[in-house]
C-alpha atoms as a PDB file:
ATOM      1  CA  UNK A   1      -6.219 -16.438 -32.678  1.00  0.00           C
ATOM      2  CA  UNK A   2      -4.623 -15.132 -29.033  1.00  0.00           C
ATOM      3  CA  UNK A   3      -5.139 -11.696 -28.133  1.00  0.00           C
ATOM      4  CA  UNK A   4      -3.010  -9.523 -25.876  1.00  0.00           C
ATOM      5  CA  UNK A   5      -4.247  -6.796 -23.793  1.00  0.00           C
ATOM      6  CA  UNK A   6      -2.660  -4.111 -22.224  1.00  0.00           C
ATOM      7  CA  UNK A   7      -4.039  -1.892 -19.479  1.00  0.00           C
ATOM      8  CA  UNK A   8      -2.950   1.330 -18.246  1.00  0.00           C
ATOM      9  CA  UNK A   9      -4.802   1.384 -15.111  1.00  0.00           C
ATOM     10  CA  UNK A  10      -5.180   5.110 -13.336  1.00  0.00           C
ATOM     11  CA  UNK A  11      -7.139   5.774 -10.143  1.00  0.00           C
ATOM     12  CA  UNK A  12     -10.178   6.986 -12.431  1.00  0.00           C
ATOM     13  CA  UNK A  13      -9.688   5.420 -15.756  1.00  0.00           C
ATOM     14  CA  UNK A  14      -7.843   2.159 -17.619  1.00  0.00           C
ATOM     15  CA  UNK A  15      -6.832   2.879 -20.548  1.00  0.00           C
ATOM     16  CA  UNK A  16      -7.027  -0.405 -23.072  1.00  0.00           C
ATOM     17  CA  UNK A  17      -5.483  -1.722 -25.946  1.00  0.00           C
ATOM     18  CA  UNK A  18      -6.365  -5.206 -27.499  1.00  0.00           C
ATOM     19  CA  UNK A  19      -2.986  -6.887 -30.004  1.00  0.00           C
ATOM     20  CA  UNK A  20      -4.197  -9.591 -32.268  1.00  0.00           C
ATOM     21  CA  UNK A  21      -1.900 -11.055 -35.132  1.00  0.00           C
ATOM     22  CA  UNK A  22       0.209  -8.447 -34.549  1.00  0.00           C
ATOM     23  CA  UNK A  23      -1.494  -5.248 -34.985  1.00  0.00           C
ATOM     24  CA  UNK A  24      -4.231  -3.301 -32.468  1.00  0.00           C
ATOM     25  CA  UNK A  25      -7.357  -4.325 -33.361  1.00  0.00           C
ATOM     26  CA  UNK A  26      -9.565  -2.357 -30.474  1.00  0.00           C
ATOM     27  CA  UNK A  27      -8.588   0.605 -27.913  1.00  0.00           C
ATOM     28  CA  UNK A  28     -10.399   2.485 -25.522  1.00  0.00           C
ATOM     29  CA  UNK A  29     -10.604   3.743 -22.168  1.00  0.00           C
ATOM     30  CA  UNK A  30     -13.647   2.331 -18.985  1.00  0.00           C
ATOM     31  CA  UNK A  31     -13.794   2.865 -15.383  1.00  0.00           C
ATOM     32  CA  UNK A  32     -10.869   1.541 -13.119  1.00  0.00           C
ATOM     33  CA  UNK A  33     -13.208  -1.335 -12.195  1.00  0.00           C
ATOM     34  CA  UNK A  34     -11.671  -5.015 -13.065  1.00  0.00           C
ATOM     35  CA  UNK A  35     -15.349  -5.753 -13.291  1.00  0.00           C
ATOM     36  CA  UNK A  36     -16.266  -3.521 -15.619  1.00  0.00           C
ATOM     37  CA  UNK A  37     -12.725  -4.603 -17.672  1.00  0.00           C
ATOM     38  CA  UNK A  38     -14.001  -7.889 -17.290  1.00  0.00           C
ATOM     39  CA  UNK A  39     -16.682  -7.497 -19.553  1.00  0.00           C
ATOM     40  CA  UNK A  40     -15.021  -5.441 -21.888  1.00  0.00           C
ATOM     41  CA  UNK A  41     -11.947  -7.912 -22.403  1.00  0.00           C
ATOM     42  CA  UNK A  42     -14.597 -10.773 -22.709  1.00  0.00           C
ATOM     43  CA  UNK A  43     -16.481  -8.380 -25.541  1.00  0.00           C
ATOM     44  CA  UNK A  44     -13.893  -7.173 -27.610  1.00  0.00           C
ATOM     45  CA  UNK A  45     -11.018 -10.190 -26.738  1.00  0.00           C
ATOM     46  CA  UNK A  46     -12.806 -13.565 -26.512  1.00  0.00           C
ATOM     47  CA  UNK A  47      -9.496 -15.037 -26.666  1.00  0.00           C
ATOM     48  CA  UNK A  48      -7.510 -13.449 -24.109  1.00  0.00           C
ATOM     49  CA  UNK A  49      -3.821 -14.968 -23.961  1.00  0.00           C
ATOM     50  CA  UNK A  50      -2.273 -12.454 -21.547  1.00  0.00           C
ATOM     51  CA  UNK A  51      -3.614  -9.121 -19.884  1.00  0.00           C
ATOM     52  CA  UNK A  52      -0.939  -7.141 -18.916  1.00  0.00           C
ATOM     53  CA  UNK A  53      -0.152  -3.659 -16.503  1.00  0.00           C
ATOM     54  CA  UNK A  54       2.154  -2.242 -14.393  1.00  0.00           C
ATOM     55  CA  UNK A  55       2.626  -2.752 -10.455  1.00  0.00           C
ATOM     56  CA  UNK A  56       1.071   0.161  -8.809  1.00  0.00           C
ATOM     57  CA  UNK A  57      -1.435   1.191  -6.348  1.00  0.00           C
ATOM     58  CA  UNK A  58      -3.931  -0.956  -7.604  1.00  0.00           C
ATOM     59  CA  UNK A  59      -1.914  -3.551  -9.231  1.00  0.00           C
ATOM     60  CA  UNK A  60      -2.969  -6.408  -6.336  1.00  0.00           C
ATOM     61  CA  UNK A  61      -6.279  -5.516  -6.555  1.00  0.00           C
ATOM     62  CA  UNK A  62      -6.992  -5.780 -10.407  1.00  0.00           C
ATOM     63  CA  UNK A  63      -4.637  -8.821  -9.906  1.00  0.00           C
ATOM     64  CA  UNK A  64      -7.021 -10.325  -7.990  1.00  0.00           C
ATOM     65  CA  UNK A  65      -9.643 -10.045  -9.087  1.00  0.00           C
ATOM     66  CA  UNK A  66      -9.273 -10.391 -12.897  1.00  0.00           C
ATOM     67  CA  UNK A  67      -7.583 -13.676 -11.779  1.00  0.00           C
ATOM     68  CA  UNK A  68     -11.467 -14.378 -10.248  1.00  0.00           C
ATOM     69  CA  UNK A  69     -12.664 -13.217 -13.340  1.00  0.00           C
ATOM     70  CA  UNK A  70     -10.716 -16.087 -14.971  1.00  0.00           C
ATOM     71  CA  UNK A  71      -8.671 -14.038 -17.268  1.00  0.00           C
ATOM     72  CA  UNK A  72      -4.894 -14.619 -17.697  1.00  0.00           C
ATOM     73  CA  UNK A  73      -4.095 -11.433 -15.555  1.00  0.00           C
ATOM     74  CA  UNK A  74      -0.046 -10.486 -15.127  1.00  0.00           C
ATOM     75  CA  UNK A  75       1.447  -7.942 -13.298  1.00  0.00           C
ATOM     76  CA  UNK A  76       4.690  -6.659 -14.477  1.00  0.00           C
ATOM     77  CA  UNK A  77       7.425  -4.290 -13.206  1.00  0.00           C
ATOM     78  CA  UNK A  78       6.733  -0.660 -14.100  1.00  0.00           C
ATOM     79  CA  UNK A  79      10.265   0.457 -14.164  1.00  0.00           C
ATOM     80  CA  UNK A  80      11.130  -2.665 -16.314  1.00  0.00           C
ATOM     81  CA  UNK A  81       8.219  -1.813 -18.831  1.00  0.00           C
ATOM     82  CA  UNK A  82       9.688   1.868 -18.462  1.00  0.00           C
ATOM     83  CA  UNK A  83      12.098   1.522 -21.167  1.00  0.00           C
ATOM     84  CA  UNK A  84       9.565   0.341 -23.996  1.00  0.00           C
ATOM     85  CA  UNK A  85       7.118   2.883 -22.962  1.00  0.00           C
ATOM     86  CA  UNK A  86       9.522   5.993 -23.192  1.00  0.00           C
ATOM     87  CA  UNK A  87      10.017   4.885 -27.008  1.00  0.00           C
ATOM     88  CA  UNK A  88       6.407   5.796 -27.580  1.00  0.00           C
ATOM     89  CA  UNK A  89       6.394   9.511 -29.247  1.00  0.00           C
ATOM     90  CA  UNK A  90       3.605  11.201 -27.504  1.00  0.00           C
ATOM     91  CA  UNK A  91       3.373   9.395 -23.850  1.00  0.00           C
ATOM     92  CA  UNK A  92      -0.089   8.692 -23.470  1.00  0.00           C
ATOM     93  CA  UNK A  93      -2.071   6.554 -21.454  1.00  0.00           C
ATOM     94  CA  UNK A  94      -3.389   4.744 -24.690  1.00  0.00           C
ATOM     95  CA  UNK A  95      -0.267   4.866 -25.860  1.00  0.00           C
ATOM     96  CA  UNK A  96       0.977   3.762 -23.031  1.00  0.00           C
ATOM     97  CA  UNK A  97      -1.361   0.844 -23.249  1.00  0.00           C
ATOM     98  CA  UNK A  98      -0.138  -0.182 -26.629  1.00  0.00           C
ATOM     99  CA  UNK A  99       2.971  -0.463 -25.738  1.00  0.00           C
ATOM    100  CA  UNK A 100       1.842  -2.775 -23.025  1.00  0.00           C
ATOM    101  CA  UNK A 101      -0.009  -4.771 -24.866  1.00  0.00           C
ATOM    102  CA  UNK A 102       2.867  -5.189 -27.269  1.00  0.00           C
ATOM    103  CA  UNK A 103       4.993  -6.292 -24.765  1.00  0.00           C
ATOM    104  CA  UNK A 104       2.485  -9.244 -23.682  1.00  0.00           C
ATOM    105  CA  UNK A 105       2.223 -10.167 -27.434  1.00  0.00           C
ATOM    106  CA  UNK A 106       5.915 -10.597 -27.916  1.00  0.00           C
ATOM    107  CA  UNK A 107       6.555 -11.780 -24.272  1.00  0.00           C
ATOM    108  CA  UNK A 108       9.285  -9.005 -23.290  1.00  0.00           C
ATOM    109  CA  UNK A 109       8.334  -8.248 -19.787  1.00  0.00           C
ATOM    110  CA  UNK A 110       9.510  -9.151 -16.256  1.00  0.00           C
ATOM    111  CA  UNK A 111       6.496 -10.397 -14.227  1.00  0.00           C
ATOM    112  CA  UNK A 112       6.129  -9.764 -10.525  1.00  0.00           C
ATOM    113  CA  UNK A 113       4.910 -12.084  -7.678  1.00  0.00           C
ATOM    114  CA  UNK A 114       1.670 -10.539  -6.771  1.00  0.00           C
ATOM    115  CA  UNK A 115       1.196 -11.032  -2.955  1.00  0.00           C
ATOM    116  CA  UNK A 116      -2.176 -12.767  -1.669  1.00  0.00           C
ATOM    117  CA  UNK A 117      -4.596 -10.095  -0.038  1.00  0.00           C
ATOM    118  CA  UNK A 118      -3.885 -12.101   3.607  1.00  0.00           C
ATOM    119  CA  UNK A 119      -0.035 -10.646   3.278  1.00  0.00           C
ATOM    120  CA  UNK A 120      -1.495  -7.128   2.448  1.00  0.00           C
ATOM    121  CA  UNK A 121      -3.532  -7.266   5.221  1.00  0.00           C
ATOM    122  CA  UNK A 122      -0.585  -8.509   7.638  1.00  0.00           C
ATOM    123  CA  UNK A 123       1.679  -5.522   5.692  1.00  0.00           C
ATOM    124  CA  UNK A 124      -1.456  -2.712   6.220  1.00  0.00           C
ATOM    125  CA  UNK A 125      -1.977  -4.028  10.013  1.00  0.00           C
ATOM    126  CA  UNK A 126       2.015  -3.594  10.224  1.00  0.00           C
ATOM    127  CA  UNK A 127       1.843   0.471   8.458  1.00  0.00           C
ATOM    128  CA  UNK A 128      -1.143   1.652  10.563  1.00  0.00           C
ATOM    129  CA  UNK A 129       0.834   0.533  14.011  1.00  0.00           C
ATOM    130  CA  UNK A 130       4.062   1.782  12.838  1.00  0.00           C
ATOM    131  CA  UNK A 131       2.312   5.054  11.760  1.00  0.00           C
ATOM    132  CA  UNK A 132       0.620   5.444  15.355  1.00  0.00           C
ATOM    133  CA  UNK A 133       3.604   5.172  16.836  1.00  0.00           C
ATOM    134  CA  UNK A 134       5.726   7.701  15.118  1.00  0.00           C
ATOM    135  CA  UNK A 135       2.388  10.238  15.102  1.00  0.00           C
ATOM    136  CA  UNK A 136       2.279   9.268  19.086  1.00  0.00           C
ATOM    137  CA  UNK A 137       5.941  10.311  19.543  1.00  0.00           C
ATOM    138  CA  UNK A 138       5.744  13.239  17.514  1.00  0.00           C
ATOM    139  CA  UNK A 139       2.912  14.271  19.669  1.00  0.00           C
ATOM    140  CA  UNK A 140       5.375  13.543  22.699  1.00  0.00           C
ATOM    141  CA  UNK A 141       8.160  15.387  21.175  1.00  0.00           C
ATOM    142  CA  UNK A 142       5.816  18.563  20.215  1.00  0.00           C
ATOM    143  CA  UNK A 143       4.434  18.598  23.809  1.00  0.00           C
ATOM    144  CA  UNK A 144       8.207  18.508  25.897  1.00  0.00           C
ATOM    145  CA  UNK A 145       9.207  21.407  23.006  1.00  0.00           C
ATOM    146  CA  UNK A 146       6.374  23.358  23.521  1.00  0.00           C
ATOM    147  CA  UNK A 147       6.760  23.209  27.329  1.00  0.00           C
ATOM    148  CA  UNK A 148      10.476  23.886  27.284  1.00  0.00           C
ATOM    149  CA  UNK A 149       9.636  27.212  26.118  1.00  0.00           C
ATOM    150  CA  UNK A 150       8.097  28.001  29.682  1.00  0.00           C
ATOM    151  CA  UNK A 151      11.382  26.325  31.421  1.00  0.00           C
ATOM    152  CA  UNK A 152       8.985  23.298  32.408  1.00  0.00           C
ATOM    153  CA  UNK A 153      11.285  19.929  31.202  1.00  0.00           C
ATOM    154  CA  UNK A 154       9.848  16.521  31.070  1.00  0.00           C
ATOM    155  CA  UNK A 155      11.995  14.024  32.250  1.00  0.00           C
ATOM    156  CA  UNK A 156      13.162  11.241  30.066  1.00  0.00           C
ATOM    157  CA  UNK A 157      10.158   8.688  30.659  1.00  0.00           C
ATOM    158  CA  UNK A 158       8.055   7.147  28.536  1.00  0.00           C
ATOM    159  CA  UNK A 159       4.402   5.940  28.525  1.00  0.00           C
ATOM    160  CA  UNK A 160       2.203   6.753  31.857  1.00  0.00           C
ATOM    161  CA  UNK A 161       4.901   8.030  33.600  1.00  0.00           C
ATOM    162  CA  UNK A 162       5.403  10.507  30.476  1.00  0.00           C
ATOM    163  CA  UNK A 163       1.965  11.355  31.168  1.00  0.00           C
ATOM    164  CA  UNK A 164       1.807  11.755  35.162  1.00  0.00           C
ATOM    165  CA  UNK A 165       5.046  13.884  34.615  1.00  0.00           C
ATOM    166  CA  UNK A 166       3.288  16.239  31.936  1.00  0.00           C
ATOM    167  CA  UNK A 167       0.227  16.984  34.333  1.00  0.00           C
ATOM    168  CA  UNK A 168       2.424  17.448  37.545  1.00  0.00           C
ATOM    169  CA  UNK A 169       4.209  20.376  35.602  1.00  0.00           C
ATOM    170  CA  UNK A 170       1.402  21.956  34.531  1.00  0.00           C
ATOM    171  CA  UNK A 171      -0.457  21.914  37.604  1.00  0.00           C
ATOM    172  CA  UNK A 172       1.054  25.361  38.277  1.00  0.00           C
ATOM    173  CA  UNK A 173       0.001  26.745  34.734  1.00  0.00           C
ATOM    174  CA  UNK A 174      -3.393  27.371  33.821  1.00  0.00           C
ATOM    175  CA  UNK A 175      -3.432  28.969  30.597  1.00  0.00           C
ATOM    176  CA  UNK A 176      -0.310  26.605  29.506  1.00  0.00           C
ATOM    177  CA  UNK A 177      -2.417  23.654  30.636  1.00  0.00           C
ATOM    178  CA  UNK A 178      -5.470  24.444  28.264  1.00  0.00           C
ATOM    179  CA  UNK A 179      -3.066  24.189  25.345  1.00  0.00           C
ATOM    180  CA  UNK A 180      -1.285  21.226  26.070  1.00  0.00           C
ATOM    181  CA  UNK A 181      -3.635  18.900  27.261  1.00  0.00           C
ATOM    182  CA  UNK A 182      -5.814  18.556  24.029  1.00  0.00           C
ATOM    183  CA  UNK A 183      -2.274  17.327  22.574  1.00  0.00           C
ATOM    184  CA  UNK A 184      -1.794  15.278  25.748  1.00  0.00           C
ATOM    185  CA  UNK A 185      -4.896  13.825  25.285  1.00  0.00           C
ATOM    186  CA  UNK A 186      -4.478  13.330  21.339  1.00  0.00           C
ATOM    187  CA  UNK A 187      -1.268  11.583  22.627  1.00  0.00           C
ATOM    188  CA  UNK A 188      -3.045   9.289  24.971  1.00  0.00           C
ATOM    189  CA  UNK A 189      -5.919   8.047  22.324  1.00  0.00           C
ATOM    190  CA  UNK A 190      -3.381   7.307  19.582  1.00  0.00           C
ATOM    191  CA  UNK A 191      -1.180   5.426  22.136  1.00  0.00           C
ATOM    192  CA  UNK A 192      -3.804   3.448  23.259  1.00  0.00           C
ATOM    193  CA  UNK A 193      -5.240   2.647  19.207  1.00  0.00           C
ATOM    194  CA  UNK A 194      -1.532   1.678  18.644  1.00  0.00           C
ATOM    195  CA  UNK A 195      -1.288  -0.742  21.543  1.00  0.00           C
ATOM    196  CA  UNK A 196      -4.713  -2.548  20.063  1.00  0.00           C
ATOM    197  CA  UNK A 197      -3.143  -2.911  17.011  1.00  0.00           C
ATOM    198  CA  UNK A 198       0.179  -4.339  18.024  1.00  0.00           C
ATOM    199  CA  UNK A 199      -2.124  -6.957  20.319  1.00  0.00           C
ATOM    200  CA  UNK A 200      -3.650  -7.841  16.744  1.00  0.00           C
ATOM    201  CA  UNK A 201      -0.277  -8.135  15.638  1.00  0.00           C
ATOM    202  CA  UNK A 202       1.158 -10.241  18.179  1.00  0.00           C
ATOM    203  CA  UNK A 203      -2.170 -12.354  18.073  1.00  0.00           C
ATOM    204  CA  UNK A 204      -2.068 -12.846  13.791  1.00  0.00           C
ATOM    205  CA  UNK A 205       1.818 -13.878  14.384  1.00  0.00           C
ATOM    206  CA  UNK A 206       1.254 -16.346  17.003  1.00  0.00           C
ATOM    207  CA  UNK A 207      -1.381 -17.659  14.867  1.00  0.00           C
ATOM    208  CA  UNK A 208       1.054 -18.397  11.595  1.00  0.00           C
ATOM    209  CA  UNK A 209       3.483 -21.042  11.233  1.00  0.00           C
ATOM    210  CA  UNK A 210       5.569 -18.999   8.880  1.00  0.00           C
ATOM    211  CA  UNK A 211       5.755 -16.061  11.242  1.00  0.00           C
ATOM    212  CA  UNK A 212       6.709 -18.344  14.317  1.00  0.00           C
ATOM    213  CA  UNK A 213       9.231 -20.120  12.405  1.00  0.00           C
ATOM    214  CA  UNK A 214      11.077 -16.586  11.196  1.00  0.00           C
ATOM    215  CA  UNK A 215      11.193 -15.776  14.255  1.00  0.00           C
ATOM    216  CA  UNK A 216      12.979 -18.336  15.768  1.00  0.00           C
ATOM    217  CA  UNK A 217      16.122 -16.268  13.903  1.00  0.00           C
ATOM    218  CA  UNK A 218      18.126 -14.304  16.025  1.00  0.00           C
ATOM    219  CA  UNK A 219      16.874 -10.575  15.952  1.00  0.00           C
ATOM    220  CA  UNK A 220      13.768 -11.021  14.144  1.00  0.00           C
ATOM    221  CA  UNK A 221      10.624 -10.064  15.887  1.00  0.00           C
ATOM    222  CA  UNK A 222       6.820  -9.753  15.127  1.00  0.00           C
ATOM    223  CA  UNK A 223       6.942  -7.118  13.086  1.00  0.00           C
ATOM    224  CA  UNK A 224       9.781  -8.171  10.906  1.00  0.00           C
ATOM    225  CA  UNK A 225       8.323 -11.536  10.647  1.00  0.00           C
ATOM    226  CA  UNK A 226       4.850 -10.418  10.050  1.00  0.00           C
ATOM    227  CA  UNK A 227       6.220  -7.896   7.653  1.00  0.00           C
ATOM    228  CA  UNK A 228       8.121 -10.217   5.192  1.00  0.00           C
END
């Protein structure tokens, strides 16, 4: 007979409820480890017709690699499953996990296209330079604020000529200078991490088809393309 699991998965602990016939016929809780929930599905639900949880952080991930593990893994959207969860009485992670596993059994779920660990990688490549950016203008911002205080305005340039500007203003400020230069420097390093990443960038998009041939639409560039 087909069994239906459902997992509340947590950064710690998955919670784990096993449907057969139509009643729960094994729950418990293991490590957050689709290994070790490998095992345990293949111990306690030989039969596995559908495991089911929620998208979240680690949703590609156990995705992944339960799929590896040959089990019928399927990822399914949390704020779909929301509404059957709520009905539970006490909200629990095993309760929550029941009411999972009752929606694989009777099929009531909307399932989610899990993307392939090469698109998370494009996507994560994508975050970290967009994040170095905004932390290398913040720096930027922070230093001409910080200066203005002492009347000393930076121009409106950007990159070396931000720098060369910085250091000519200073030059007539000791004390000033010790404080802003660590930040100047801090500005410089994350610049320079950020422009190695958006090489990588340009270098993964030139290598895919699918990138090149989004961006041969008006308006979209690299990091749209690399990002979809």
């Amino acid at each position: 007979m087909d069994e239906y699991i459902g997992l509340d998965v947590s950064l710690k602990d998955t919670a784990v409820s096993i449907r057969r016939g139509g009643k729960r016929v094994w729950r418990g809780k293991c490590l957050s480890d689709p290994q070790v929930l490998a095992a345990l599905i293949r111990k306690h639900a030989p039969a596995a017709k559908r495991v089911v949880f929620e998208t979240g952080p680690l949703s590609v991930w156990f995705y992944h690699a339960l799929t590896a593990e040959g089990l019928p893994a399927i990822c399914i959207d949390a704020r779909h499953a929301k509404a059957g969860l709520d009905m539970a009485a006490n909200k629990t992670d095993a309760n929550d996990a029941d009411g999972l596993a009752h929606l694989a059994e009777v099929g009531f779920y909307k399932e989610v296209r899990v993307k392939s660990f090469d698109s998370m990688l494009a996507r994560t490549l994508v975050a970290a330079r967009t994040r170095l950016v905004r932390i290398g203008t913040e720096l930027s911002n922070q230093i001409r604020g910080l200066m203005k205080t002492f009347g000393l305005i930076v121009p409106a340039v950007m990159g070396t000529r931000f720098e060369q500007k910085v250091g000519e203003l200073l030059a007539g400020n000791a004390e000033l200078a010790e404080i802003i230069r660590p930040l100047l420097e801090a500005w410089h390093a994350v610049r320079l991490r950020a422009a190695e990443l958006g090489r990588k960038l340009l270098a993964d998009a030139r290598r895919s088809e699918a990138c090149q041939l989004l961006m041969t639409i008006p308006g979209v560039g690299v990091v749209t393309a690399t990002s979809f």
